[in-house]
Structure formats: structure tokens, C-alpha cells
C-alpha atoms as a PDB file:
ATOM      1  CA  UNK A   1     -36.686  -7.372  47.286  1.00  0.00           C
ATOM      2  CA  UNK A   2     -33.804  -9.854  49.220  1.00  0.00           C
ATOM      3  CA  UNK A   3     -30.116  -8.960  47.943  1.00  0.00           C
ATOM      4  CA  UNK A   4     -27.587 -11.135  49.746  1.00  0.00           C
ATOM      5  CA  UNK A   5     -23.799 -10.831  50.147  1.00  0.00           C
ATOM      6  CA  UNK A   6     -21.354 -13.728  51.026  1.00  0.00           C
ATOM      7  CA  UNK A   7     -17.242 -13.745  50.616  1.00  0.00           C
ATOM      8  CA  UNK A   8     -17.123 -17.554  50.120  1.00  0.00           C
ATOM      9  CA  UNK A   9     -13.440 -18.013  50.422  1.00  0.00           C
ATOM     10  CA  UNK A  10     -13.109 -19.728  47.395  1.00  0.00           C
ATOM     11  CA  UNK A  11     -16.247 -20.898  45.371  1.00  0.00           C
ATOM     12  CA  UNK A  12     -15.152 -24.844  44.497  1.00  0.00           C
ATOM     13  CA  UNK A  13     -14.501 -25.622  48.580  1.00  0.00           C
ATOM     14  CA  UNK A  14     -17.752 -23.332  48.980  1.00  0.00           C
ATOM     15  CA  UNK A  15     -19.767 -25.334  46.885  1.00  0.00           C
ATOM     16  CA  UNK A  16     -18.299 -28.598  47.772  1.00  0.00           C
ATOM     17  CA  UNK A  17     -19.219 -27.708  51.415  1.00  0.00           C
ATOM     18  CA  UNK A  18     -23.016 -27.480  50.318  1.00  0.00           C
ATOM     19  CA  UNK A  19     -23.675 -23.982  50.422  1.00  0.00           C
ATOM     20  CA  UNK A  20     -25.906 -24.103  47.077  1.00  0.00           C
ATOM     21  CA  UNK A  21     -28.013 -25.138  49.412  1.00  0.00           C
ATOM     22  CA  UNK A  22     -27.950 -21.692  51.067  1.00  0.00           C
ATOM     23  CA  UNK A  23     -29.223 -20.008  47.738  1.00  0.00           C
ATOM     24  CA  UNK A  24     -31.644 -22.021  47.240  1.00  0.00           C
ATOM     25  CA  UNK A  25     -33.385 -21.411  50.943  1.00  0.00           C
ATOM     26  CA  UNK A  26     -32.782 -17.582  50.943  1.00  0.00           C
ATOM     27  CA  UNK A  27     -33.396 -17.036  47.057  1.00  0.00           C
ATOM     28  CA  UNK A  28     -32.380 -13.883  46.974  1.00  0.00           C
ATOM     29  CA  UNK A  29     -33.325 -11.322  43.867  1.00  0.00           C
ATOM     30  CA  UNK A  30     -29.611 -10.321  44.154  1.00  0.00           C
ATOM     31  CA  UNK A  31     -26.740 -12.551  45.428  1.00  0.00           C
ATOM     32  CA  UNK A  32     -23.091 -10.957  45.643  1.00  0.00           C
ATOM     33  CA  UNK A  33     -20.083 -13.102  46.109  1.00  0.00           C
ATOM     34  CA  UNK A  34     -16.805 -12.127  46.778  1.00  0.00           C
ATOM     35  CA  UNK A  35     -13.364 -14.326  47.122  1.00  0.00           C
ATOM     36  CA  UNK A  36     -14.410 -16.734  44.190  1.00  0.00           C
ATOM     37  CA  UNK A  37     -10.588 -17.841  43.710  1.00  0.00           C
ATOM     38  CA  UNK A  38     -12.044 -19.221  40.034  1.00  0.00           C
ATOM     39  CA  UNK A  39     -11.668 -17.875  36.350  1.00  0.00           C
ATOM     40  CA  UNK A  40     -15.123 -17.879  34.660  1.00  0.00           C
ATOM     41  CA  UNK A  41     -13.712 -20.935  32.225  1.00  0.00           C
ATOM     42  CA  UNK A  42     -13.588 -22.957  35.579  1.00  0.00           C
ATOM     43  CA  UNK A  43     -16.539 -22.703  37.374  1.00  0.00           C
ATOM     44  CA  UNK A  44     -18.098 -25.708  39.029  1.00  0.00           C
ATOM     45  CA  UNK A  45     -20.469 -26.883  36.922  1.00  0.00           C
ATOM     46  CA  UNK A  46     -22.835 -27.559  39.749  1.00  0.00           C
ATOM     47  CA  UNK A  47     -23.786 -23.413  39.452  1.00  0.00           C
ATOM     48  CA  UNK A  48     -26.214 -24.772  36.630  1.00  0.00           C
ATOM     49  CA  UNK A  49     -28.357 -25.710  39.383  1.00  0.00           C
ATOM     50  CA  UNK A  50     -29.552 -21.851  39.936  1.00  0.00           C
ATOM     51  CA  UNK A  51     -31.133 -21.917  36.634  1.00  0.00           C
ATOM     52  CA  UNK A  52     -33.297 -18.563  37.588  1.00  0.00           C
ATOM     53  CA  UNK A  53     -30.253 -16.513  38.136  1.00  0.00           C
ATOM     54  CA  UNK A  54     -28.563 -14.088  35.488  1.00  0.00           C
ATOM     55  CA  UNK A  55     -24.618 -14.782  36.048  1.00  0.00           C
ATOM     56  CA  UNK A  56     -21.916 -12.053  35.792  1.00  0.00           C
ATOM     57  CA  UNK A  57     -17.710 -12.938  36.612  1.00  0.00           C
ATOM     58  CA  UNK A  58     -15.517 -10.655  37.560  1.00  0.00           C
ATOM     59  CA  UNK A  59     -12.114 -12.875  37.923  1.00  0.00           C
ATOM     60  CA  UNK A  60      -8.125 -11.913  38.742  1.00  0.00           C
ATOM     61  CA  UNK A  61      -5.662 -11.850  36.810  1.00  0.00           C
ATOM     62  CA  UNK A  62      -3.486 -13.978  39.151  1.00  0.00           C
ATOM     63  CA  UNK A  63      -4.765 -17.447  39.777  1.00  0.00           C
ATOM     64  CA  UNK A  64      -6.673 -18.429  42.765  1.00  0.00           C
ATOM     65  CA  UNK A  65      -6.584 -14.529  43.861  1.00  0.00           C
ATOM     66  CA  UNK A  66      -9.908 -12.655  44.740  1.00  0.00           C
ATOM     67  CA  UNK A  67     -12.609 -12.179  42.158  1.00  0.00           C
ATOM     68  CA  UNK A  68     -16.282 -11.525  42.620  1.00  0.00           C
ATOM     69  CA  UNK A  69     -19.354 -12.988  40.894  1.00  0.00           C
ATOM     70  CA  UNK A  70     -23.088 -11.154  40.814  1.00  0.00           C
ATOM     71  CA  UNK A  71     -25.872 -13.408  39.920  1.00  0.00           C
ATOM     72  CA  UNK A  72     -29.527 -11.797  39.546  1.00  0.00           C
ATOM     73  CA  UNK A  73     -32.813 -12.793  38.623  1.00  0.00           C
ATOM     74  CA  UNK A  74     -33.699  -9.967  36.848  1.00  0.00           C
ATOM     75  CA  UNK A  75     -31.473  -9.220  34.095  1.00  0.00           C
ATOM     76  CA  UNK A  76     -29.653  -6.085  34.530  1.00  0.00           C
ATOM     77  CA  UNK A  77     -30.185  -2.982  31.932  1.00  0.00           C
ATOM     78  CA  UNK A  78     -25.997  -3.185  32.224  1.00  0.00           C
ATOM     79  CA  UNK A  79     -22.927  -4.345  34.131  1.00  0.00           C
ATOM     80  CA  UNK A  80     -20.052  -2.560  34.272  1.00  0.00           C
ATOM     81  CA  UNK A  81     -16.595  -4.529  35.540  1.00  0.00           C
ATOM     82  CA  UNK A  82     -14.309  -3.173  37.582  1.00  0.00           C
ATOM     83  CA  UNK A  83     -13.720   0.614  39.139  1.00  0.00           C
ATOM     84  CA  UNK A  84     -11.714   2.058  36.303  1.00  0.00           C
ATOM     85  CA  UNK A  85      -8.398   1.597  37.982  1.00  0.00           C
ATOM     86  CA  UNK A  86      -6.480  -0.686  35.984  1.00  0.00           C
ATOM     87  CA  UNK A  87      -4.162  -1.841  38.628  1.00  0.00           C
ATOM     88  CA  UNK A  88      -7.159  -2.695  41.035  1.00  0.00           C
ATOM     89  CA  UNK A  89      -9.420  -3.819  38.428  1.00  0.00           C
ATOM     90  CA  UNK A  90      -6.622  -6.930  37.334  1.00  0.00           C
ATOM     91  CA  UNK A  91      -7.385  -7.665  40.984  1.00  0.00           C
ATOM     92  CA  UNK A  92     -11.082  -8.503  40.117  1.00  0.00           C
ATOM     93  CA  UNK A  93     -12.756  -6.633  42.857  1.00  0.00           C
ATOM     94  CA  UNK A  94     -15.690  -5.270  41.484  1.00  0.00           C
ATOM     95  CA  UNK A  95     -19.014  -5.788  39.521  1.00  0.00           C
ATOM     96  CA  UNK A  96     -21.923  -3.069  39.119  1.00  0.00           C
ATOM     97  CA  UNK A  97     -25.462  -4.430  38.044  1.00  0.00           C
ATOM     98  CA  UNK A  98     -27.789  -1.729  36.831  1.00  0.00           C
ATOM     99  CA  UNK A  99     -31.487  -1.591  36.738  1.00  0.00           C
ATOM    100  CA  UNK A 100     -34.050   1.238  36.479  1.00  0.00           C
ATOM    101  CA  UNK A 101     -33.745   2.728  39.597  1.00  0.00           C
ATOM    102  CA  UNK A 102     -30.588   1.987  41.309  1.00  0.00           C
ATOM    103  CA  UNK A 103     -27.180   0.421  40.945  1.00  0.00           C
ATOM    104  CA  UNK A 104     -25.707  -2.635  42.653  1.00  0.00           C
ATOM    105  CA  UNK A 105     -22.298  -2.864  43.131  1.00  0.00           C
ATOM    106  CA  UNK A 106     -20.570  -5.832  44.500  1.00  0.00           C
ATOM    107  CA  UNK A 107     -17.259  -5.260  45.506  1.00  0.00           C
ATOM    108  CA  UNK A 108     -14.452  -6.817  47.506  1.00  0.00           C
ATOM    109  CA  UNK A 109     -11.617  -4.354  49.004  1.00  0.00           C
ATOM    110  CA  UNK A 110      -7.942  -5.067  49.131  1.00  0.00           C
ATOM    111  CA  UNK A 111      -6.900  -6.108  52.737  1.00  0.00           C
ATOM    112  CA  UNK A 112      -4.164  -3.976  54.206  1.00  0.00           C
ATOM    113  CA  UNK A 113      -1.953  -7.172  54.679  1.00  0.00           C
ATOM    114  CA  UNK A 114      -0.310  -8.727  57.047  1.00  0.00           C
ATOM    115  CA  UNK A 115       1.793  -6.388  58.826  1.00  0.00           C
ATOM    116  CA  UNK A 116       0.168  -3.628  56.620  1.00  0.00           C
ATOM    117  CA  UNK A 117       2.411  -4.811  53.402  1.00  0.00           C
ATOM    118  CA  UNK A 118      -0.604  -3.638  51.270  1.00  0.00           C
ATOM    119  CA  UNK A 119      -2.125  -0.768  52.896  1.00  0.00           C
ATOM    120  CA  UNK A 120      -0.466   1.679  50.445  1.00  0.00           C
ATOM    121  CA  UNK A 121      -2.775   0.071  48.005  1.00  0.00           C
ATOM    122  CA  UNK A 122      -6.099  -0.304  49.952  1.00  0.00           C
ATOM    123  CA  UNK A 123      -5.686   3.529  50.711  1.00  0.00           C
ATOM    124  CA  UNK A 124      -5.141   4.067  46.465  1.00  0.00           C
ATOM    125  CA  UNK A 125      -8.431   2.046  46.591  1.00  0.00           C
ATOM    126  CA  UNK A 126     -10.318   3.741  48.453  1.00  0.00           C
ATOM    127  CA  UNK A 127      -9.410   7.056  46.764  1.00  0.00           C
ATOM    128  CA  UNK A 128     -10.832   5.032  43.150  1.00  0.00           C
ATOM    129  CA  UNK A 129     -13.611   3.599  44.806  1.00  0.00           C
ATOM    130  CA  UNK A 130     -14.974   6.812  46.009  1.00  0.00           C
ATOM    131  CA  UNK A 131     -14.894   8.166  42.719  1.00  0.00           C
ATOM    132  CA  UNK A 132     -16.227   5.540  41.084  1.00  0.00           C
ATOM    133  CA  UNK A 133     -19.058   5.043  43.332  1.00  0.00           C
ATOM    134  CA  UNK A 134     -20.093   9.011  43.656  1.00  0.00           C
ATOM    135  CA  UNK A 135     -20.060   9.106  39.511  1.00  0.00           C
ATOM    136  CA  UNK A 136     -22.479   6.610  39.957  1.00  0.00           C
ATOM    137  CA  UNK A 137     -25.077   8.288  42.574  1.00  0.00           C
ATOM    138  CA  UNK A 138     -24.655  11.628  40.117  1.00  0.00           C
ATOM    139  CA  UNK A 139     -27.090   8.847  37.806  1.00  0.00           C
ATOM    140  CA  UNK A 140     -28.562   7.090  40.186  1.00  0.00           C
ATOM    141  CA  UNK A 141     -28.851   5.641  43.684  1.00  0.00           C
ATOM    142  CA  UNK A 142     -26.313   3.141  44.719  1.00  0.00           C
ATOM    143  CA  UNK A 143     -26.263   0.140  46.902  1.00  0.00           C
ATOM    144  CA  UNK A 144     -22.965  -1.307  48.000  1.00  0.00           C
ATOM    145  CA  UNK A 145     -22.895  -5.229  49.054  1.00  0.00           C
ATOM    146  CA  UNK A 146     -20.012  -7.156  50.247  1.00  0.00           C
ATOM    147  CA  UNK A 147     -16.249  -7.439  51.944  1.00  0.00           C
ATOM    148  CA  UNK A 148     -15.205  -4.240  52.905  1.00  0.00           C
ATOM    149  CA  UNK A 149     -12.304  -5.103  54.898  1.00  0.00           C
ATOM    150  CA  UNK A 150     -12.700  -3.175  57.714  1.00  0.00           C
ATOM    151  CA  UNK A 151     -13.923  -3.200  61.134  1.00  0.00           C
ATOM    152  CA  UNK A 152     -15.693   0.724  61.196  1.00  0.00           C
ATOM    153  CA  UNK A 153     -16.389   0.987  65.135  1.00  0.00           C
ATOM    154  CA  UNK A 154     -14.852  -0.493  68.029  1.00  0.00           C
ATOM    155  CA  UNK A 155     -17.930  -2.167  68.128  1.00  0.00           C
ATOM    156  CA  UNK A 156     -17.543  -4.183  65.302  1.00  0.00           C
ATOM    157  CA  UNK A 157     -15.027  -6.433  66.233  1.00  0.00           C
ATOM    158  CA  UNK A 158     -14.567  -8.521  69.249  1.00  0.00           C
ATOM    159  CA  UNK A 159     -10.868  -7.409  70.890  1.00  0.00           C
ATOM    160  CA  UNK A 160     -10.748  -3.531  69.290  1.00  0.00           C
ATOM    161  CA  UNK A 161      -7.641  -2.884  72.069  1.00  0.00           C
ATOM    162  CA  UNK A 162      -5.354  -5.782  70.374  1.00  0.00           C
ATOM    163  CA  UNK A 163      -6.174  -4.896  66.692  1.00  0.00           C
ATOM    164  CA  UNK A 164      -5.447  -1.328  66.688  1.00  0.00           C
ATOM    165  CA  UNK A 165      -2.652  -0.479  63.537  1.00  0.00           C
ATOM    166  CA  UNK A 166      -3.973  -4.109  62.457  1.00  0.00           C
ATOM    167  CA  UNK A 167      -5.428  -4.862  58.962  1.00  0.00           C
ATOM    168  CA  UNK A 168      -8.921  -4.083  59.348  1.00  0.00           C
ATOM    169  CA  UNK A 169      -8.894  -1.581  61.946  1.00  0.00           C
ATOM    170  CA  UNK A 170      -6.078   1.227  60.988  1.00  0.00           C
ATOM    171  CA  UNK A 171      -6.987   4.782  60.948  1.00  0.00           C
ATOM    172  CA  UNK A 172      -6.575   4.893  57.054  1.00  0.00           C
ATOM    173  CA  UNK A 173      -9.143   2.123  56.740  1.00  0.00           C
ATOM    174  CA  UNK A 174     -11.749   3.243  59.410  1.00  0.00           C
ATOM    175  CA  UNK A 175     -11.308   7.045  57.881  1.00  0.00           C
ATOM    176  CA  UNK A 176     -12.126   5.604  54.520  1.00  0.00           C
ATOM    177  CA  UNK A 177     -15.525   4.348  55.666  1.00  0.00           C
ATOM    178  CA  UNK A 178     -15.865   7.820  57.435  1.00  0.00           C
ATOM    179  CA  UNK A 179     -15.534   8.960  53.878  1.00  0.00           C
ATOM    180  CA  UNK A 180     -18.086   6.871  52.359  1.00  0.00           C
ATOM    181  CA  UNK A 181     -20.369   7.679  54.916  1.00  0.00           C
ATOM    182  CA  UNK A 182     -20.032  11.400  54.597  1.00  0.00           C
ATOM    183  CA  UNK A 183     -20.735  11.570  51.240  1.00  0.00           C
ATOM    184  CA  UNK A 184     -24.155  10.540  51.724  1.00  0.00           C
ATOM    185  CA  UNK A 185     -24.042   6.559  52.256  1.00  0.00           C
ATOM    186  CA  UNK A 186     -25.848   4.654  55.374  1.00  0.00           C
ATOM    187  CA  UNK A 187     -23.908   1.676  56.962  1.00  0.00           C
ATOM    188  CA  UNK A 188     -27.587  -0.183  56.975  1.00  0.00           C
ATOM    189  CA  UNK A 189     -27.015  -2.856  59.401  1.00  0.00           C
ATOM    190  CA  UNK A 190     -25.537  -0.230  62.257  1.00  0.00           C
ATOM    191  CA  UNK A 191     -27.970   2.180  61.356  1.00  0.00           C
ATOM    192  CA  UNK A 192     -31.060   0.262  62.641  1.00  0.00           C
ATOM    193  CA  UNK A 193     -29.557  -1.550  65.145  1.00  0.00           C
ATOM    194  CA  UNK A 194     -26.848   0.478  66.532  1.00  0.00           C
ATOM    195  CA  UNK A 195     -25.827  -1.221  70.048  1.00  0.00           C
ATOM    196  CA  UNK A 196     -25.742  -5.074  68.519  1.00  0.00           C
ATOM    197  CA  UNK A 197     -22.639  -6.726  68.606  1.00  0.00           C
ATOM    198  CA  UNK A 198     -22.816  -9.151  65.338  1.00  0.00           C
ATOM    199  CA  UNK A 199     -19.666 -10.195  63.238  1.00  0.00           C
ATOM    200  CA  UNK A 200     -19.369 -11.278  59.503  1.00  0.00           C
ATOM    201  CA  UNK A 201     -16.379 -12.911  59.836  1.00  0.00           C
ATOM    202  CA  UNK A 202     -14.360 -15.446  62.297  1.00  0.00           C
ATOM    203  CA  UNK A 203      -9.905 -16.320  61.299  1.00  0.00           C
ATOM    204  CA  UNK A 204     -10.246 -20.724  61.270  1.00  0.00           C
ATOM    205  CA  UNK A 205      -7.860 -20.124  64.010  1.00  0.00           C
ATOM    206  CA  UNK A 206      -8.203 -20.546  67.711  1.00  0.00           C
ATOM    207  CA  UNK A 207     -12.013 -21.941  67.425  1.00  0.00           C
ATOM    208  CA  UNK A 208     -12.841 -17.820  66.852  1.00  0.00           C
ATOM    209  CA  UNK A 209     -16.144 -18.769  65.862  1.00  0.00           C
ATOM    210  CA  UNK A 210     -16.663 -21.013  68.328  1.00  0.00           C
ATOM    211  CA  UNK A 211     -16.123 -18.558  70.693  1.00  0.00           C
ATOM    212  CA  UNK A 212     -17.167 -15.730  69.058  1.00  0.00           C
ATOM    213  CA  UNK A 213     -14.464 -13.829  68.107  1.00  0.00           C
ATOM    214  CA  UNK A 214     -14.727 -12.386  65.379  1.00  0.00           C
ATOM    215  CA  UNK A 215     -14.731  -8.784  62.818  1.00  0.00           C
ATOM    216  CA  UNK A 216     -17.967  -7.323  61.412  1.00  0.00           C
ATOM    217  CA  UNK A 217     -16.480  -6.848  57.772  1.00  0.00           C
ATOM    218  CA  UNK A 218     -19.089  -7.392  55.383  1.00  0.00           C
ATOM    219  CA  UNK A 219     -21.802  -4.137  54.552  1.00  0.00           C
ATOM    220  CA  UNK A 220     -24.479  -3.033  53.062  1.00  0.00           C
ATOM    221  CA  UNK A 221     -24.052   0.429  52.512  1.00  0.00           C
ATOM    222  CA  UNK A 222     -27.148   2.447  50.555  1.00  0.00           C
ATOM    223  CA  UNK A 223     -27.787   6.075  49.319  1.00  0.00           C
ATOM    224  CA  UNK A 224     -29.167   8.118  51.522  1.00  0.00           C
ATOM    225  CA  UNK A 225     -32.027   8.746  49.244  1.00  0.00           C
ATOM    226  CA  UNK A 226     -32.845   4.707  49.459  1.00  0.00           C
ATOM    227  CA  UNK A 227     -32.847   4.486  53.141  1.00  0.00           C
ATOM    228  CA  UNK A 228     -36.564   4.416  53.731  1.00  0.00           C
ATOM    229  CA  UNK A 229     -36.727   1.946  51.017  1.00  0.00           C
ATOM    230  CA  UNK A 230     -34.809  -0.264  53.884  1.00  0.00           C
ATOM    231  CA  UNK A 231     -37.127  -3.634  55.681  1.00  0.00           C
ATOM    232  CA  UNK A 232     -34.210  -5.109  57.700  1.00  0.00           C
ATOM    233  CA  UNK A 233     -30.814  -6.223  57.279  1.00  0.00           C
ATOM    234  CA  UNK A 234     -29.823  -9.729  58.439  1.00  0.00           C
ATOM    235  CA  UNK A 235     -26.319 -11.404  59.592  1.00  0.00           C
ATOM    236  CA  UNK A 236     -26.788 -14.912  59.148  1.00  0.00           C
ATOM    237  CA  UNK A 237     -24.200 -16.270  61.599  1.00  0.00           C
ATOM    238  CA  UNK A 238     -25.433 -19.294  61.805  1.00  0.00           C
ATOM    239  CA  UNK A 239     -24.975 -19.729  58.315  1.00  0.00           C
ATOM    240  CA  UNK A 240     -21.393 -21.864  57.908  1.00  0.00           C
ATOM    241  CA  UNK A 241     -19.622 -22.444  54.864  1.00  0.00           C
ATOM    242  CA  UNK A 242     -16.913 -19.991  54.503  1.00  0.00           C
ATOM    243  CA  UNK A 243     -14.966 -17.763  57.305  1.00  0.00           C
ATOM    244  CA  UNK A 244     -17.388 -15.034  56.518  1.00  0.00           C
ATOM    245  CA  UNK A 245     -21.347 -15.411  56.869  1.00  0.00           C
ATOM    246  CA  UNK A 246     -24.018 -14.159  54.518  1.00  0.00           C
ATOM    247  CA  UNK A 247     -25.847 -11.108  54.942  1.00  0.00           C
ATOM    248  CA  UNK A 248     -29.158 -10.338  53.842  1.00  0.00           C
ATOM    249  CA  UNK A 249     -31.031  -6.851  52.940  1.00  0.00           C
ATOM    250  CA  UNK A 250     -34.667  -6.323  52.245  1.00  0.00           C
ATOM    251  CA  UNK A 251     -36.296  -3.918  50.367  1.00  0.00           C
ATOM    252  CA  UNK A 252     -39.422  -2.649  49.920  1.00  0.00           C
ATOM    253  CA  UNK A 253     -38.308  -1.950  45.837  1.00  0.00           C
END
């Protein structure tokens, strides 16, 4: 099984940039998307093209503001939206896809803001999320896919030294995936290949990409008890379209 995870920075420029044409070549079982930017009575109608996919919308309640969209092949036994936190969930941050054996949750975390304006919030977040998340694996396993906002290791971002107290890399944010972690989750993509230096995601600023500068803030994170379920987990850098890259897991489900 192929799940896929992409914050698209906004899904009409993503789309209008080609990058259908990215879901058609990986055809993923599972494809998460995060930063759609589009209520679900305004989505391009070119989506109609993935005809095989099962489509869930999660959207905000403020225009052009976050939201998340799941699509899957196999239709899901149910889908739960949001975390249960009203105040996050008018964000439109999260959608859970259930099957037999597991849960996948797509989700895209607050940012801390720009001189940390938010980071009261991300840390309420996190404290939700968890919850959420571990009265999930008390049914069944969970796998986590997409933008969690956060750089975890000094390794995962290209100028640690310069971003410390930054958004992405505070000690509240880093602890939070420390949390995560703890309770039984596996960071998959550091966890088999632990010395790579790979980013998800590159500011338009500065030719980052270019030079490759850039933050490793897109995950997979999986139960514990799915690990040896794990094939491989792919950054497709290469892959352009949005600030952020895909990322690709696969399963032997």
C-alpha cells in the first residue's frame, strides 16, 4: 500500500501548476493534502479527473485559511473531522479515515507564527492532538501523514543555529514531537534512515530551494505496533509544485 502526503499551498495555484499530474504518476491508495485554502463548494472542478479516489474536505472557517482534504481509493468504514477542539477544529486541520485495521489521520498543525504570535495556540494543539490521537490507538493503530510544523532534530533543517526560538524549531514545538514519540509513535522517515539530511519544505525566498535550504516539516509518524508493516518512506524533492514536496510511505498492508 502507497499513502502520500503533500501541503499544496493552496489547491487552485496547485492544480493550475499541473500537479494532478503528480497523482496520477504516484497513484497512491491514500493521498493527504494539507493547506487547500478552498471551501468544498469551490473546488476546481478539474479534481473530477481522479475518478478512482473517495474524496473527504475538511475546510476553515475563515476564507483562504488552512484546510485539509483526504482522498482514498478504498472507501473508508468512517471519517471523523476534526480533533474535538472546537477552536482548532474551525481551523480545518484535521481528517481521520478509518478502515479495518488502522486509522489515517491527515492533519495540518498550527504554525507558531511569526515572531511566535501563535505559539500559545500550537502548544493548546498539541495538548488536543495527543489526546485525540492516543483515544484512537486505544481502538486501533494509527498512522499520522502530513505538515507538522516542526523541524524535530537539528538535523532536520538546514541553519538549526539561526532558527533557534523560531517557528518550527522552539522547545515547545520540538518537546511536542518528543511527546508523540514517547507515547509509542515512530518518526518513519528518521527511523530508517537516520543520518540523511532531506527537507520537505523550502520559504520562495532567497532561491532556498535552489540552494537547498530548507526545514524537514512534513511526517509520517506510525504506531509502534505498525512499524514492521513499514517498505520505505520517500521525500520526493524533486517533486515541485508547492513550497513543500510530497512524501510517500509504503506498506506491506
Amino acid at each position: 500500500m502507497k499513502i502520500s502526503t503533500w501541503n499544496v499551498g493552496g489547491l487552485k495555484s496547485w492544480i493550475k501548476k499541473g500537479c494532478l499530474k503528480y497523482v496520477k504518476l504516484e497513484m497512491p491508495d491514500i493521498f493527504c493534502l494539507q493547506e487547500t485554502r478552498c471551501k468544498e463548494n469551490d473546488l476546481p472542478k478539474e479534481l473530477d479527473e481522479l475518478e478512482n479516489y473517495n474524496k473527504y474536505w475538511l475546510a476553515s472557517k475563515k476564507d483562504g485559511y488552512a484546510g485539509v482534504g483526504l482522498f482514498t481509493i478504498k472507501k473508508p468504514l468512517d471519517v471523523k473531522y476534526g480533533i474535538g477542539d472546537k477552536e482548532q477544529d474551525d481551523d480545518g486541520r484535521c481528517i481521520t479515515a478509518e478502515y479495518e485495521d488502522y486509522y489515517v489521520v491527515c492533519v495540518y498543525v498550527p504554525n507558531a507564527g511569526r515572531g511566535l504570535i501563535t505559539l500559545p495556540k500550537r502548544v493548546d494543539w498539541n495538548d488536543s492532538f495527543k489526546r485525540f490521537i492516543l483515544a484512537l490507538e486505544g481502538n486501533k493503530p494509527v498512522i499520522i501523514a502530513g505538515d507538522m510544523n516542526v523541524s524535530h532534530h537539528e538535523i532536520d533543517l538546514a541553519r538549526p543555529k539561526n532558527n533557534v526560538n523560531n517557528a518550527g524549531f522552539t522547545p515547545e514545538e520540538r518537546l511536542a514531537m518528543d511527546d508523540l514519540l514517547i507515547c509509542g509513535y515512530i518518526d518513519v522517515f528518521r527511523h530508517l534512515y537516520p543520518e540523511t539530511v532531506a527537507y520537505t519544505f523550502w520559504t520562495y525566498m532567497m532561491n532556498c530551494r535552489g540552494k537547498n535550504i530548507g526545514w524537514r516539516l512534513d511526517y509520517f509518524l506510525i504506531s509502534e505496533k505498525l512499524i514492521r508493516k513499514v517498505c520505505d518512506c520517500v521525500i520526493r524533492s524533486e517533486v515541485l509544485g508547492s513550497d513543500h514536496c510530497p512524501i510517500t510511505l509504503f506498506l506491506n498492508i
